[in-house]
Protein backbone atom coordinates (compact mmCIF):
# COMPACT_ATOMS: atom_id res chain seq x y z
CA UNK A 1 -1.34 -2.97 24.60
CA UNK A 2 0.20 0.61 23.82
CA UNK A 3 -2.42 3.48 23.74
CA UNK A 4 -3.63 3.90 20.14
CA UNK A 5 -1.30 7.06 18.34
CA UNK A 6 -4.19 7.28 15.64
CA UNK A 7 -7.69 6.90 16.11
CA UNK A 8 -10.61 6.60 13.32
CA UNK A 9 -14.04 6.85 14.51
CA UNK A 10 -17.51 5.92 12.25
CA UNK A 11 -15.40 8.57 9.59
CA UNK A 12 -18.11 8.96 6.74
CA UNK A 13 -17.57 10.74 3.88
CA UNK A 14 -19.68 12.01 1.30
CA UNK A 15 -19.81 14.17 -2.14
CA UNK A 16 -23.40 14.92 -2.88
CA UNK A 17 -25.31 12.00 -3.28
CA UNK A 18 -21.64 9.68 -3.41
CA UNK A 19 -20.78 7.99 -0.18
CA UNK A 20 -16.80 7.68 -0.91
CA UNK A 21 -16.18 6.45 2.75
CA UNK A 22 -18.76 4.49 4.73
CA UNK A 23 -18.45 4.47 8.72
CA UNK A 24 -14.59 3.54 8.39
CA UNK A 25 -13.02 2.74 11.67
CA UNK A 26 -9.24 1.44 12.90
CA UNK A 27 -6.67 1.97 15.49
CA UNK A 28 -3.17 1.74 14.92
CA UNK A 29 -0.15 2.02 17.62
CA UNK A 30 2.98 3.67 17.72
CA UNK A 31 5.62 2.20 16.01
CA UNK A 32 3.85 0.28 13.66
CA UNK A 33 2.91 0.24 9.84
CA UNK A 34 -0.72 -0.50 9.26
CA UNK A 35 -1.49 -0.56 6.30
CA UNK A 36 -4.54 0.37 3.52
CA UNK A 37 -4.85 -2.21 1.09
CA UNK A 38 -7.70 -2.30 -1.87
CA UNK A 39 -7.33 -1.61 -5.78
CA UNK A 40 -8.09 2.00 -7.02
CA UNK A 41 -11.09 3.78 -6.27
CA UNK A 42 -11.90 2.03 -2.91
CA UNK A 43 -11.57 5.12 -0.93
CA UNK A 44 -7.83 4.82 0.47
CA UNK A 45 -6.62 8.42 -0.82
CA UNK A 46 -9.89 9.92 0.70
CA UNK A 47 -9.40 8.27 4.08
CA UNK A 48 -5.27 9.32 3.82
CA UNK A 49 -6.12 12.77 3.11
CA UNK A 50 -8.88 13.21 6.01
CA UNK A 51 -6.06 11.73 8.48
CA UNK A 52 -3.34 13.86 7.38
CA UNK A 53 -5.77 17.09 8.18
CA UNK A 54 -6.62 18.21 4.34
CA UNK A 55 -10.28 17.25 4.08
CA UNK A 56 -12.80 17.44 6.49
CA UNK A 57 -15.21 14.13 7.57
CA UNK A 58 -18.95 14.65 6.74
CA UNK A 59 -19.21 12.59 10.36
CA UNK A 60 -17.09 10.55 12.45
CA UNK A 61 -14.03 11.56 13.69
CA UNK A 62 -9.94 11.48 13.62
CA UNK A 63 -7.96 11.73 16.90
CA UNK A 64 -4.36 12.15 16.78
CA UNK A 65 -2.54 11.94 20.05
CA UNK A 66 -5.93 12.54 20.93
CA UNK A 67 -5.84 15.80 18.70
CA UNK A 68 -7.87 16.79 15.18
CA UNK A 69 -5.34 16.76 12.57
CA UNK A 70 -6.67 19.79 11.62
CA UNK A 71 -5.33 21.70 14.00
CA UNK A 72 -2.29 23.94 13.82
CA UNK A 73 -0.24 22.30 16.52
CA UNK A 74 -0.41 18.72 14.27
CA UNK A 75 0.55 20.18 11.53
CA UNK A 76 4.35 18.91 12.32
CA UNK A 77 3.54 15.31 13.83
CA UNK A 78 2.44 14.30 10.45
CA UNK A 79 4.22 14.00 7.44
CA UNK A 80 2.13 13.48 4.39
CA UNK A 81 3.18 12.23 0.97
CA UNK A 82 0.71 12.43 -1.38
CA UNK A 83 -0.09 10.40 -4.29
CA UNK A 84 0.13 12.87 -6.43
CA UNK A 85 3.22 14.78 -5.37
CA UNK A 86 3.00 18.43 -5.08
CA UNK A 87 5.97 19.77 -6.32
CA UNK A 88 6.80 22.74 -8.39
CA UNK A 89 8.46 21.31 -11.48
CA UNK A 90 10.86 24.88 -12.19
CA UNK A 91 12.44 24.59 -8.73
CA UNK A 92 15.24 22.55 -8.44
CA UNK A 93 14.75 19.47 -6.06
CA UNK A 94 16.55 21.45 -3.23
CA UNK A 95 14.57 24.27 -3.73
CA UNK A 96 11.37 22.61 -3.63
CA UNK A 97 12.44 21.16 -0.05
CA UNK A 98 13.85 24.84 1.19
CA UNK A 99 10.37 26.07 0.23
CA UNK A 100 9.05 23.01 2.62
CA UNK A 101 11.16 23.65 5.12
CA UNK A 102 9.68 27.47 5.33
CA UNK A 103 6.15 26.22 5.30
CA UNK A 104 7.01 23.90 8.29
CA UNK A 105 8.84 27.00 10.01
CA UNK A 106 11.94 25.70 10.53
CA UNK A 107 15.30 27.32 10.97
CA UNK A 108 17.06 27.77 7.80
CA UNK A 109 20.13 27.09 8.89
CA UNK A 110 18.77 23.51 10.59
CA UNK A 111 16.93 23.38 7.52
CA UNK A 112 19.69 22.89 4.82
CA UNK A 113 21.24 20.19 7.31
CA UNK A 114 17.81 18.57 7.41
CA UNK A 115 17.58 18.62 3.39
CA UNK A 116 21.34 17.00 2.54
CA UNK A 117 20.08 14.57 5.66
CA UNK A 118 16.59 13.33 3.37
CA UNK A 119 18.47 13.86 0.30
CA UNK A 120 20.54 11.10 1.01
CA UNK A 121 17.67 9.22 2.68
CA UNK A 122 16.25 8.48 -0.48
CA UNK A 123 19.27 8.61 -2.66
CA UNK A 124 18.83 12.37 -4.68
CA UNK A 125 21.88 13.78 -3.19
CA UNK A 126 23.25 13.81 -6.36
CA UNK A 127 20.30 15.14 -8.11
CA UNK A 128 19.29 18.08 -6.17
CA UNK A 129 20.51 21.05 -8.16
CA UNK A 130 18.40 19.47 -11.66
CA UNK A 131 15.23 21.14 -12.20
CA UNK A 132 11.99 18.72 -11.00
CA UNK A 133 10.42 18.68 -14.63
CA UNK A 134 13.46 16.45 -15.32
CA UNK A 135 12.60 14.03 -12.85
CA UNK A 136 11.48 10.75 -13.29
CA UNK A 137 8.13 9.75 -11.49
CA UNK A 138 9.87 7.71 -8.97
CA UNK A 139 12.60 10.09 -8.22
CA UNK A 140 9.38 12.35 -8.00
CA UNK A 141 8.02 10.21 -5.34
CA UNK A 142 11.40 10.21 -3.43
CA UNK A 143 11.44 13.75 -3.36
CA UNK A 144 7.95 13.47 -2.21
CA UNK A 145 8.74 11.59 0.52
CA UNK A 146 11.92 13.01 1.55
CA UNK A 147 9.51 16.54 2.24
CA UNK A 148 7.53 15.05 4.23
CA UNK A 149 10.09 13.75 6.57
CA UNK A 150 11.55 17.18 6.93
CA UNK A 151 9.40 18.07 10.13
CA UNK A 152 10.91 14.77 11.75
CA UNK A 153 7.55 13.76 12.34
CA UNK A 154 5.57 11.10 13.76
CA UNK A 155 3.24 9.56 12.02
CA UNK A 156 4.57 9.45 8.51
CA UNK A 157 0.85 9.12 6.10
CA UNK A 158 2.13 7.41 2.66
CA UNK A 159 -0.21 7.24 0.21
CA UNK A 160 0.90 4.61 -2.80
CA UNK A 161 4.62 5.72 -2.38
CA UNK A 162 6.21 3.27 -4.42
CA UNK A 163 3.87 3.42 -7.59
CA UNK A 164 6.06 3.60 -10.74
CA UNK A 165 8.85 3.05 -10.10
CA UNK A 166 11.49 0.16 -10.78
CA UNK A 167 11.33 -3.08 -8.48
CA UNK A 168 14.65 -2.46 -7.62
CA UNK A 169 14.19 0.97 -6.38
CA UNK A 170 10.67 -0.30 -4.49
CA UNK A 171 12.73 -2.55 -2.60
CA UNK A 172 14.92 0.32 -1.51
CA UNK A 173 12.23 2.60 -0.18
CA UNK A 174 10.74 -0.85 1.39
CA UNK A 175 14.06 -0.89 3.75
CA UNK A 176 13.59 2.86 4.13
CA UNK A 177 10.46 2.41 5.64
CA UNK A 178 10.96 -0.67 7.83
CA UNK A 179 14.35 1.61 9.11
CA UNK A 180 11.65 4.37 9.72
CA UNK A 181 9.54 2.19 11.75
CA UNK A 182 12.49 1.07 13.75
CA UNK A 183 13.32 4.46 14.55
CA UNK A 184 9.81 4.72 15.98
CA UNK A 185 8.08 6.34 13.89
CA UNK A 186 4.22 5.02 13.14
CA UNK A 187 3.32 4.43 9.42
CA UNK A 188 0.20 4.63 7.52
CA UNK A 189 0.47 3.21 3.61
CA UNK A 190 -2.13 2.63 0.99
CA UNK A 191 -0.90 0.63 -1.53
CA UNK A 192 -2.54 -1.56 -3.86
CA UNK A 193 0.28 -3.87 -4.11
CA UNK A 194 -0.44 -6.90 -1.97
CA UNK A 195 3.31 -8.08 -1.87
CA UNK A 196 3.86 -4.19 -0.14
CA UNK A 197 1.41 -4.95 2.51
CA UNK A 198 2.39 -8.36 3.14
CA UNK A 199 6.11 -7.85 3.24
CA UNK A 200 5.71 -4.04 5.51
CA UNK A 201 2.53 -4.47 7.19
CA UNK A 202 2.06 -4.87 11.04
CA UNK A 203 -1.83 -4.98 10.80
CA UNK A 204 -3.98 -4.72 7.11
CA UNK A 205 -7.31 -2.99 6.82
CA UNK A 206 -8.67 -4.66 3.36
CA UNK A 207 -10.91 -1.63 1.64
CA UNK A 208 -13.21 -2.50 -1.24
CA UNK A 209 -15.82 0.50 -2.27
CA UNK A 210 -15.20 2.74 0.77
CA UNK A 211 -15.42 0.26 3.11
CA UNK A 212 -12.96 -2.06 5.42
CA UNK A 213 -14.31 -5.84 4.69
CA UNK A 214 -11.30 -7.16 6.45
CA UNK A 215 -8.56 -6.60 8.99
CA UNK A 216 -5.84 -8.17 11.22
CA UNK A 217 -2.05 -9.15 11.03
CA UNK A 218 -1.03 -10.44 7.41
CA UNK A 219 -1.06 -14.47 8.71
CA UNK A 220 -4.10 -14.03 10.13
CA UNK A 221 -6.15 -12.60 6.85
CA UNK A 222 -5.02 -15.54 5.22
CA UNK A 223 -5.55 -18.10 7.88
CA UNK A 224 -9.34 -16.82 8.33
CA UNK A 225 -10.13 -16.17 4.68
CA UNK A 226 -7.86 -17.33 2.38
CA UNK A 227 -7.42 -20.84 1.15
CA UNK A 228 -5.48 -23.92 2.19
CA UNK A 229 -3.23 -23.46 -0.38
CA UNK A 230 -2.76 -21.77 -4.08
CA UNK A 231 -1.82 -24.55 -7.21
CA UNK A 232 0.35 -22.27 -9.44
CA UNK A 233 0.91 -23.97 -12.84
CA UNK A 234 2.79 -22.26 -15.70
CA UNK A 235 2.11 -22.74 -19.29
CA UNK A 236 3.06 -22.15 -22.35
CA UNK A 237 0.15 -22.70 -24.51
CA UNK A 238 -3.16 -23.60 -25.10
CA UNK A 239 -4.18 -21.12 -22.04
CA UNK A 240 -7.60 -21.00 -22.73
CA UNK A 241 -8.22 -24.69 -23.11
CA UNK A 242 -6.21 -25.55 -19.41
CA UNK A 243 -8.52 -22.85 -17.72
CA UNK A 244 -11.83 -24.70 -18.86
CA UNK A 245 -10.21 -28.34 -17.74
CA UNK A 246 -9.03 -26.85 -14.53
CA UNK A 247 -12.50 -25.13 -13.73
CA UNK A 248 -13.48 -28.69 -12.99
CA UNK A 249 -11.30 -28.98 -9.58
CA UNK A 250 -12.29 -25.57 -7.84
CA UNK A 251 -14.49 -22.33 -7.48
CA UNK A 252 -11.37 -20.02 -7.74
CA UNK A 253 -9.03 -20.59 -10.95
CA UNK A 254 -7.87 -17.39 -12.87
CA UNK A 255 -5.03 -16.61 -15.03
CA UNK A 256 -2.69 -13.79 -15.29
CA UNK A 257 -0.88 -14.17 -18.63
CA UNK A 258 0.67 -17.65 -18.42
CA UNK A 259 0.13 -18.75 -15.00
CA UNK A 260 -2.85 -20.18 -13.74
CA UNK A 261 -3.65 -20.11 -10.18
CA UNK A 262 -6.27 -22.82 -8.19
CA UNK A 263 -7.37 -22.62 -5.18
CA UNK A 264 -7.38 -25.74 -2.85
CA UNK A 265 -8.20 -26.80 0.55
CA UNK A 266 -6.96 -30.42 -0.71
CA UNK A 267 -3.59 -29.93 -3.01
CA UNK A 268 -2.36 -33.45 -2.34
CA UNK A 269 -5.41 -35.00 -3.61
CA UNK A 270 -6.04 -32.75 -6.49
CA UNK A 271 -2.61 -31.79 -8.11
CA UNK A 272 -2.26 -35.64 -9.11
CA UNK A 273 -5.60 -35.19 -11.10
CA UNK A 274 -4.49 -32.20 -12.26
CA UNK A 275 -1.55 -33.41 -13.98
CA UNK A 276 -3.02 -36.15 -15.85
CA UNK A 277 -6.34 -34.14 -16.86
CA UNK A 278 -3.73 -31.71 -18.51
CA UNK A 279 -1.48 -34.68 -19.87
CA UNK A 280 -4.72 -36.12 -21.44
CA UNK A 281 -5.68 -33.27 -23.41
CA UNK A 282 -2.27 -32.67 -24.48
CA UNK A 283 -1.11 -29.49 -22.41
CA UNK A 284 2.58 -29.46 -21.26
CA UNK A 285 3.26 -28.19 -17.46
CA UNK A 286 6.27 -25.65 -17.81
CA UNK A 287 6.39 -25.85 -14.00
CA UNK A 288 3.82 -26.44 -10.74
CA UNK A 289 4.00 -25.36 -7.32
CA UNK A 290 1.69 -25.36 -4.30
CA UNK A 291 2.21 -21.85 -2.68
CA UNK A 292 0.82 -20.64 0.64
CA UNK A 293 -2.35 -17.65 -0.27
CA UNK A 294 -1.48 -14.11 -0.81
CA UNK A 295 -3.24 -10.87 0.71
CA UNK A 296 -4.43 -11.09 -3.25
CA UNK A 297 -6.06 -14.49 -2.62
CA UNK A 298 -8.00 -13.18 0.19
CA UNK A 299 -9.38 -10.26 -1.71
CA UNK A 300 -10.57 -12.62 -4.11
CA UNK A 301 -12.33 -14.63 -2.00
CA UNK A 302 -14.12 -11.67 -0.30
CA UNK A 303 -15.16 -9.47 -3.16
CA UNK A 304 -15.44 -11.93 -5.94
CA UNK A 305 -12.83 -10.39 -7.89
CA UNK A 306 -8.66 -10.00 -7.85
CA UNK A 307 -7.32 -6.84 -6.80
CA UNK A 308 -5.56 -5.76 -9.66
CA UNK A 309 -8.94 -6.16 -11.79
């Protein structure tokens, strides 16, 4: 096993009488994407903005390279992109990098060679001379993240990068960061969008109210606690009615619009049941399938609740 790039120690943190963060501690390699997954409010921004060096722990401790991010010398091993990106909306896009590039100290003349480099990373090469305010939110986020590769640096600390925009351009910055991995870099992403953590992650940390309740490789979060298998059945009416009948045949049914989801240690046995419970009262099947669990699936059966509740 490589020697840990990032290391989180018992970090605690704590406004007042709030506990936000409680004794939080994970590893992560270099080269790898580990990732922060829980729905909002469960601490992930806190614990992302503690590792990238802009708040302070009340205890524990972050080691990077076996540094505090805190420190000066850091400052260009990590590039942070903030939920909330900090841009300044009457600078152009190029502008707002140039002023980047200053903070970060480095040569102008590298840096507008660096800048047409990220522009084109994340597709704004085109849009660099329009002034931020007209920006969409995702080109916002692209700009975002483009800064914070300007250093070149390390450990690249995304904090829900692709919320808001398109699935189309999601998928794009997905390849962007699988290329960045491959490059070597090492990749820390809250995200509250299980497929993102599935698809990306080397290793998951599951958060729920400042705390990790779970963590390991994808696979093995939903071979310890996730189901056999997920029932998926799509209707088209009479919702309501189907989730009462289908209450009958397991602990864990819920709906999301028209789809109903079951969850089954035994499909073979149950989906022929199923079927004829819902042919019996009169409910059509649009479609059924029997689906392998989702990070989602294992968040519901560790906190009682789905993710996106």
């Amino acid at each position: 096993m490589n020697e840990p790039i990032l290391i989180v120690e018992k970090v605690v943190k704590k406004y007042g009488e709030k506990i936000v963060l409680k004794d939080i501690s994970f590893s992560t390699e270099k080269g790898s994407i580990y990732s922060l997954l829980g729905p909002n409010g469960a601490g992930k921004t806190t614990l992302l903005s503690i590792i990238a060096g802009v708040l302070e722990p009340t205890s524990g401790r972050v080691l990077v390279k076996g540094m505090d991010p805190r420190e000066s010398k850091i400052r260009r091993i990590i590039g942070y992109c903030p939920q909330e990106p900090a841009l300044y909306e009457e600078l152009t896009g190029y502008e707002n990098m140039m002023f980047y590039a200053r903070i970060y100290d480095i040569n102008e003349d590298f840096a507008r060679k660096r800048i047409n480099e990220m522009l084109q990373l994340v597709g704004l090469e085109n849009e660099s001379k329009r002034l931020v305010r007209k920006y969409s939110g995702g080109m916002k986020k692209r700009l975002s993240l483009a800064i914070a590769l300007l250093p070149d640096p390390g450990i690249l600390v995304l904090d829900e990068p692709t919320t808001g925009m398109d699935p189309s351009v999601r998928r794009v910055i997905w390849d962007l960061i699988v290329k960045l991995k491959k490059e070597g870099k090492t990749i820390l992403l809250a995200t509250h969008y299980m497929e993102e953590a599935d698809i990306l992650s080397d290793r998951v940390a599951i958060m729920n109210e400042g705390r990790i309740i779970a963590e390991g490789t994808p696979e093995e979060l939903k071979t310890k606690y996730g189901p056999k298998s997920v029932i998926e059945i799509q209707l088209h009416e009479k919702i309501g009615e189907a989730l009462k009948i289908l209450n009958r045949f397991s602990n864990t049914v819920y709906s999301q619009e028209n789809i109903i989801k079951i969850h089954t240690n035994d499909p073979d046995r149950i989906v022929p049941q199923i079927v004829a419970s819902l042919y019996d009262h009169g409910i059509k099947l649009y479609s059924l399938r029997v689906l392998k669990p989702s990070l989602e699936d294992v968040f519901l059966k560790l906190t009682g609740r789905r993710l996106t509740e």
